[in-house]
Protein backbone atom coordinates (compact mmCIF):
# COMPACT_ATOMS: atom_id res chain seq x y z
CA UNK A 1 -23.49 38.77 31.89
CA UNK A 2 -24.48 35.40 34.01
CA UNK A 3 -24.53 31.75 32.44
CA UNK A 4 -25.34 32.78 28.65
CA UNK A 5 -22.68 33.75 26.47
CA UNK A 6 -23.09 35.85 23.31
CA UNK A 7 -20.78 34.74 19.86
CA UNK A 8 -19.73 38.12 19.48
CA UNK A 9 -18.46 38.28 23.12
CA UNK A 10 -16.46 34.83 22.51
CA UNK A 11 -14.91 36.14 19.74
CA UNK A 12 -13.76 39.05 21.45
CA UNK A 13 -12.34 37.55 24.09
CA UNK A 14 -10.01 35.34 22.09
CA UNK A 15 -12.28 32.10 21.96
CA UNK A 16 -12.18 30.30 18.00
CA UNK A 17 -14.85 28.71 16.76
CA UNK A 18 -13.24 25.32 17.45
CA UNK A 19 -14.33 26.21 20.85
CA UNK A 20 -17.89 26.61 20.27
CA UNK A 21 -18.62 23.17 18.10
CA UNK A 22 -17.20 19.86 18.67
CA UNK A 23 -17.37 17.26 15.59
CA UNK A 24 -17.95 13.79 17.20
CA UNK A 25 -19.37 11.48 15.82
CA UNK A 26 -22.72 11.58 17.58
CA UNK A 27 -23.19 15.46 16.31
CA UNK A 28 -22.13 13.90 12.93
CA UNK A 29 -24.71 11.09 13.08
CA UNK A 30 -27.60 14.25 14.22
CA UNK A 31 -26.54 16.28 11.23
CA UNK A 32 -27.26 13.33 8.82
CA UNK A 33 -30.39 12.19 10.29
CA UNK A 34 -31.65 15.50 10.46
CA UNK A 35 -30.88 16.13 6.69
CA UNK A 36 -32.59 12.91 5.50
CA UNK A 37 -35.62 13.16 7.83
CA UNK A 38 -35.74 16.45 6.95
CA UNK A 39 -35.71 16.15 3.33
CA UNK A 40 -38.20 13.53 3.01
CA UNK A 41 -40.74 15.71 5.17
CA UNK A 42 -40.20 18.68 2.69
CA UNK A 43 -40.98 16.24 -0.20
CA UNK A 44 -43.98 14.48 1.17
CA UNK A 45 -45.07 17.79 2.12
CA UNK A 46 -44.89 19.11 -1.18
CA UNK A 47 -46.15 15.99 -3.34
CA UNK A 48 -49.27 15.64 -0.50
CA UNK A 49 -50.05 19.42 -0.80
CA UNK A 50 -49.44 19.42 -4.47
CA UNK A 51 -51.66 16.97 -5.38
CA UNK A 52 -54.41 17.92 -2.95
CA UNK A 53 -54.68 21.29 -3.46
CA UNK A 54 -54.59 21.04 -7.36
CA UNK A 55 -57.87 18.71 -6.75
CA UNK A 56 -59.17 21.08 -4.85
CA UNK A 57 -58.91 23.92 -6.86
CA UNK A 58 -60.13 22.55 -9.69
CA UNK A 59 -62.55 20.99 -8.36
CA UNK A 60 -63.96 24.73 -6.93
CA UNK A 61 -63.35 26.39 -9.58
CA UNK A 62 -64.43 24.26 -12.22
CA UNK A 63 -67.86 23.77 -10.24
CA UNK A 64 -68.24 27.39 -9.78
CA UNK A 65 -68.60 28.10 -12.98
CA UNK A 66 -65.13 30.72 -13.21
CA UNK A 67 -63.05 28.13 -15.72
CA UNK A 68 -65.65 28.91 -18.60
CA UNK A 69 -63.79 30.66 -21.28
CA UNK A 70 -60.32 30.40 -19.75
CA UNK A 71 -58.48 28.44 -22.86
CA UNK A 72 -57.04 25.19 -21.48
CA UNK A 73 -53.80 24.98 -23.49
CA UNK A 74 -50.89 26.89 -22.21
CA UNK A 75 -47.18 26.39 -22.60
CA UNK A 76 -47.89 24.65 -25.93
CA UNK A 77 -49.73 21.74 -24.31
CA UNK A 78 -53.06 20.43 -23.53
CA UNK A 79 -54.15 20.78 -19.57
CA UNK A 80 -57.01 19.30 -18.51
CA UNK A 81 -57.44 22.15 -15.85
CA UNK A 82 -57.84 25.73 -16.36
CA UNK A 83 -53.63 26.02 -16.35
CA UNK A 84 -52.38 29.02 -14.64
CA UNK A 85 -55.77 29.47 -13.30
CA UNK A 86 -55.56 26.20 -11.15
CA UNK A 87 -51.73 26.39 -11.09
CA UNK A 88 -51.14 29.74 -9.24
CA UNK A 89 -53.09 29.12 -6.24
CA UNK A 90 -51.91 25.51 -6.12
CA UNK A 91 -48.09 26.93 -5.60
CA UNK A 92 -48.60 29.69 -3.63
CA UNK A 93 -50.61 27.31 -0.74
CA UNK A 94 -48.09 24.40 -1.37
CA UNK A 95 -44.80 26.41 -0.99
CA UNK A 96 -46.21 27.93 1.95
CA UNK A 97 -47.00 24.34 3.72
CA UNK A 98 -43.53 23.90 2.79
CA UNK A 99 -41.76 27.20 4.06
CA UNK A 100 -43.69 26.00 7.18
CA UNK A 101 -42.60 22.54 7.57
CA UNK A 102 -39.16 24.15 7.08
CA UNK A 103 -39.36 26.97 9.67
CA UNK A 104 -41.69 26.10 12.14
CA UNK A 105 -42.85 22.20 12.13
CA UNK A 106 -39.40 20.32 11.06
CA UNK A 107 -37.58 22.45 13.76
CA UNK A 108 -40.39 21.83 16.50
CA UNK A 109 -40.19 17.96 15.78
CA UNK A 110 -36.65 17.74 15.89
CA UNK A 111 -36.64 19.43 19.24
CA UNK A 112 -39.52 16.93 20.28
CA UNK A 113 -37.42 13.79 19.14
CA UNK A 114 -34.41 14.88 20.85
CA UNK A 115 -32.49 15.92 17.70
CA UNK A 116 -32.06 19.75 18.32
CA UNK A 117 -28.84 20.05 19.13
């Protein structure tokens, strides 16, 4: 099989996982900085796209015209936005920017940084 070695393969061959990761402190340190970086991209990520994209929704839809008629109290309180009308398409585009961030952008940053591995 050359230089690259599959998990399943270690395992067969008698290798524990104690073989493939070593705790030192510097992977330790990685794991920890990764977490909090991490974390507070996700949550930027969400309160930036959160609060920009219920503007922006409201802002279309109420200048459009489509918010006329559509009651403005749900859940048993006032909104000053059409509600679920606004709210919907605000969530769907924000936990998308975030399910990105997670999958794609954190990873690729991390790897740019030097804290892949």
């Amino acid at each position: 099989m050359g230089s690259t070695l599959h998990p399943v393969s270690l395992v067969y061959y008698g290798a524990h996982f104690s073989d493939l990761i070593t705790f030192t402190p510097l992977v330790i340190g990685k794991f920890f900085i990764r977490y909090g970086v991490g974390c507070a991209m996700l949550f930027l990520t969400r309160l930036i796209f959160k609060t920009l994209m219920t503007r922006v929704f409201t802002y279309l839809l109420t200048s459009s015209g489509s918010l006329k008629g559509v009651p403005t109290v749900t859940r048993d309180r006032e909104r000053p936005y059409g509600g679920y009308v606004i709210e919907i398409p605000t969530k769907f585009v924000t936990y998308s920017m975030v399910g990105f961030m997670a999958t794609f952008a954190m990873p690729a940053f991390f790897r740019y940084i030097g804290l892949d591995n």
